[in-house]
Protein backbone atom coordinates (compact mmCIF):
# COMPACT_ATOMS: atom_id res chain seq x y z
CA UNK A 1 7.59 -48.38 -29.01
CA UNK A 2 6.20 -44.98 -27.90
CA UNK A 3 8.64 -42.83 -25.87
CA UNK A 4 7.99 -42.34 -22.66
CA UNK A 5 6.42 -38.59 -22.01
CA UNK A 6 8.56 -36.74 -18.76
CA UNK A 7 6.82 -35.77 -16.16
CA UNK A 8 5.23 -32.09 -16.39
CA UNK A 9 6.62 -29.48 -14.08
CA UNK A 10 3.11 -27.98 -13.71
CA UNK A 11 0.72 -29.27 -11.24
CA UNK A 12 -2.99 -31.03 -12.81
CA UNK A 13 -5.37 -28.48 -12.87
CA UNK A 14 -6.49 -27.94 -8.98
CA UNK A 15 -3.64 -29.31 -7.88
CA UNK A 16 -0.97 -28.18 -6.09
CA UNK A 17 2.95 -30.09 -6.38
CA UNK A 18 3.10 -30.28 -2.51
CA UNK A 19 6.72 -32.10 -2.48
CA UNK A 20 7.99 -28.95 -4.68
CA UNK A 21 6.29 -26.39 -2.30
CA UNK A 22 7.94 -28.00 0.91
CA UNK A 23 11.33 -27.94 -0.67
CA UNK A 24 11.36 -23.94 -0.92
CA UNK A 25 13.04 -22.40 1.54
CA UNK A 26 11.79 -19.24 2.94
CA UNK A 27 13.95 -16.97 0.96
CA UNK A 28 12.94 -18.53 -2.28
CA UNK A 29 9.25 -17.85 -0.86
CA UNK A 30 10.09 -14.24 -0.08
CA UNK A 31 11.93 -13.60 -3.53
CA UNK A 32 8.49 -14.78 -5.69
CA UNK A 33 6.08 -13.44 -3.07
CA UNK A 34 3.82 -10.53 -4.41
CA UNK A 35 4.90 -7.08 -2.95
CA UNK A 36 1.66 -6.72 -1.29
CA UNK A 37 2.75 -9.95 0.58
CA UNK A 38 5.88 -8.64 2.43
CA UNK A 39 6.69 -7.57 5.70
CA UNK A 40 3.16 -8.17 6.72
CA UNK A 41 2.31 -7.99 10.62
CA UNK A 42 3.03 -11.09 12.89
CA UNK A 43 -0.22 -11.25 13.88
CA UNK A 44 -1.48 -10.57 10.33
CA UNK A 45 -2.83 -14.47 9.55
CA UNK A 46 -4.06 -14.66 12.89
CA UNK A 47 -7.52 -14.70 12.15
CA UNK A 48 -7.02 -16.19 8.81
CA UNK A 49 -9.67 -19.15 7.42
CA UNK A 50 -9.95 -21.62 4.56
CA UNK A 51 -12.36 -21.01 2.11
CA UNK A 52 -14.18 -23.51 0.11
CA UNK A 53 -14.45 -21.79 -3.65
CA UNK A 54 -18.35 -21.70 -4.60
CA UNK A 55 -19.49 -21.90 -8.06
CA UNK A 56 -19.22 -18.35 -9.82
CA UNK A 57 -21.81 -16.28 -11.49
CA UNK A 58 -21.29 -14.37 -14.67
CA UNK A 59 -22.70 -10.94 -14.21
CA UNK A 60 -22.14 -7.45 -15.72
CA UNK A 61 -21.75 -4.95 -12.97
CA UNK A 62 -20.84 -1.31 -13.10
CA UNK A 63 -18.48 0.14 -10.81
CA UNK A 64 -16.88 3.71 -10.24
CA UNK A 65 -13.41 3.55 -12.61
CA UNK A 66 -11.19 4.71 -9.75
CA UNK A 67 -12.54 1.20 -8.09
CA UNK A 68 -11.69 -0.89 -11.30
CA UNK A 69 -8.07 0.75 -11.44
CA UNK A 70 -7.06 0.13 -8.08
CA UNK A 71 -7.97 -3.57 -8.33
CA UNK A 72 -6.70 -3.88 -11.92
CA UNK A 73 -2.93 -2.29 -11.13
CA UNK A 74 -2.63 -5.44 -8.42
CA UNK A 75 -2.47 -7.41 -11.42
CA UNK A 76 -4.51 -10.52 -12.84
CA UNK A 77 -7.41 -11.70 -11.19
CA UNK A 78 -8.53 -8.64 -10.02
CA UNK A 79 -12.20 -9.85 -10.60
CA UNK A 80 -10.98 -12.38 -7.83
CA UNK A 81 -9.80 -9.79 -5.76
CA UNK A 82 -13.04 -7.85 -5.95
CA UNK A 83 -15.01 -10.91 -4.97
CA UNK A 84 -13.32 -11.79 -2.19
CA UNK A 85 -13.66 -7.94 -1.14
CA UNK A 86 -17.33 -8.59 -1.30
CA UNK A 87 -17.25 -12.08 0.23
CA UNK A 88 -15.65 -10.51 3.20
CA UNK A 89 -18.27 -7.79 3.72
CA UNK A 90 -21.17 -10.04 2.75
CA UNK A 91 -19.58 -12.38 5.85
CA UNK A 92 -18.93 -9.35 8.42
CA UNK A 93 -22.67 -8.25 8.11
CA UNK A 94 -24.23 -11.84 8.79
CA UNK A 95 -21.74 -11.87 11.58
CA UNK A 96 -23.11 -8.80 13.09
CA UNK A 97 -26.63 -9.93 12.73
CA UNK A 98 -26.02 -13.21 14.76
CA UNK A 99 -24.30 -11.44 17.68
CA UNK A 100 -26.46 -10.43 20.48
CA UNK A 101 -26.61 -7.06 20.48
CA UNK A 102 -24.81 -4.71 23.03
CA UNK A 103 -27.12 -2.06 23.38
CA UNK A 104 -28.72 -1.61 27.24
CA UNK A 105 -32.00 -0.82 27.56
CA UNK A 106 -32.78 2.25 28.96
């Protein structure tokens, strides 16, 4: 008879072991947080939304070095990091174009 495998302490890919993350307390969350995490603002989440991951394209892009360091001494994903830069810009600017514009007319 085949033995029994144990359960896997890593989550299936995409998926996230809920029961695990609501058993850590907050100072287990604040000891494994990144540095860039801590003593953020109270108000710092505040306008904080969930975003749906789109399908990535593979490009080759050239950007200034200082730019690629910065990102790249956070740590992995830094490619990550640079998209969701651009994501948020990208989203600002459509913003801007939908609101109704504040300038009077003389």
């Amino acid at each position: 008879m085949p033995k029994a495998s144990k359960p896997s302490s890593r989550p299936t890919k995409g998926r996230a072991d809920l029961a695990r993350l609501r058993r850590l307390t907050d100072a287990e969350i604040d000891a494994t947080s990144p540095p860039e995490l801590r003593n953020l603002p109270d108000d710092f989440w505040q306008g904080a939304r969930v975003v749906v991951p789109v399908t990535k394209e593979a490009i080759s892009i050239r950007l200034d070095s200082d730019i690629v360091a910065y990102f790249r001494q956070a740590g992995p994903r830094y490619q990550s990091r640079i998209n969701a830069v651009l994501r948020s810009y990208v989203d600002e600017v459509a913003a801007r174009k939908r609101r109704p514009s504040s300038k009077r007319a003389v």
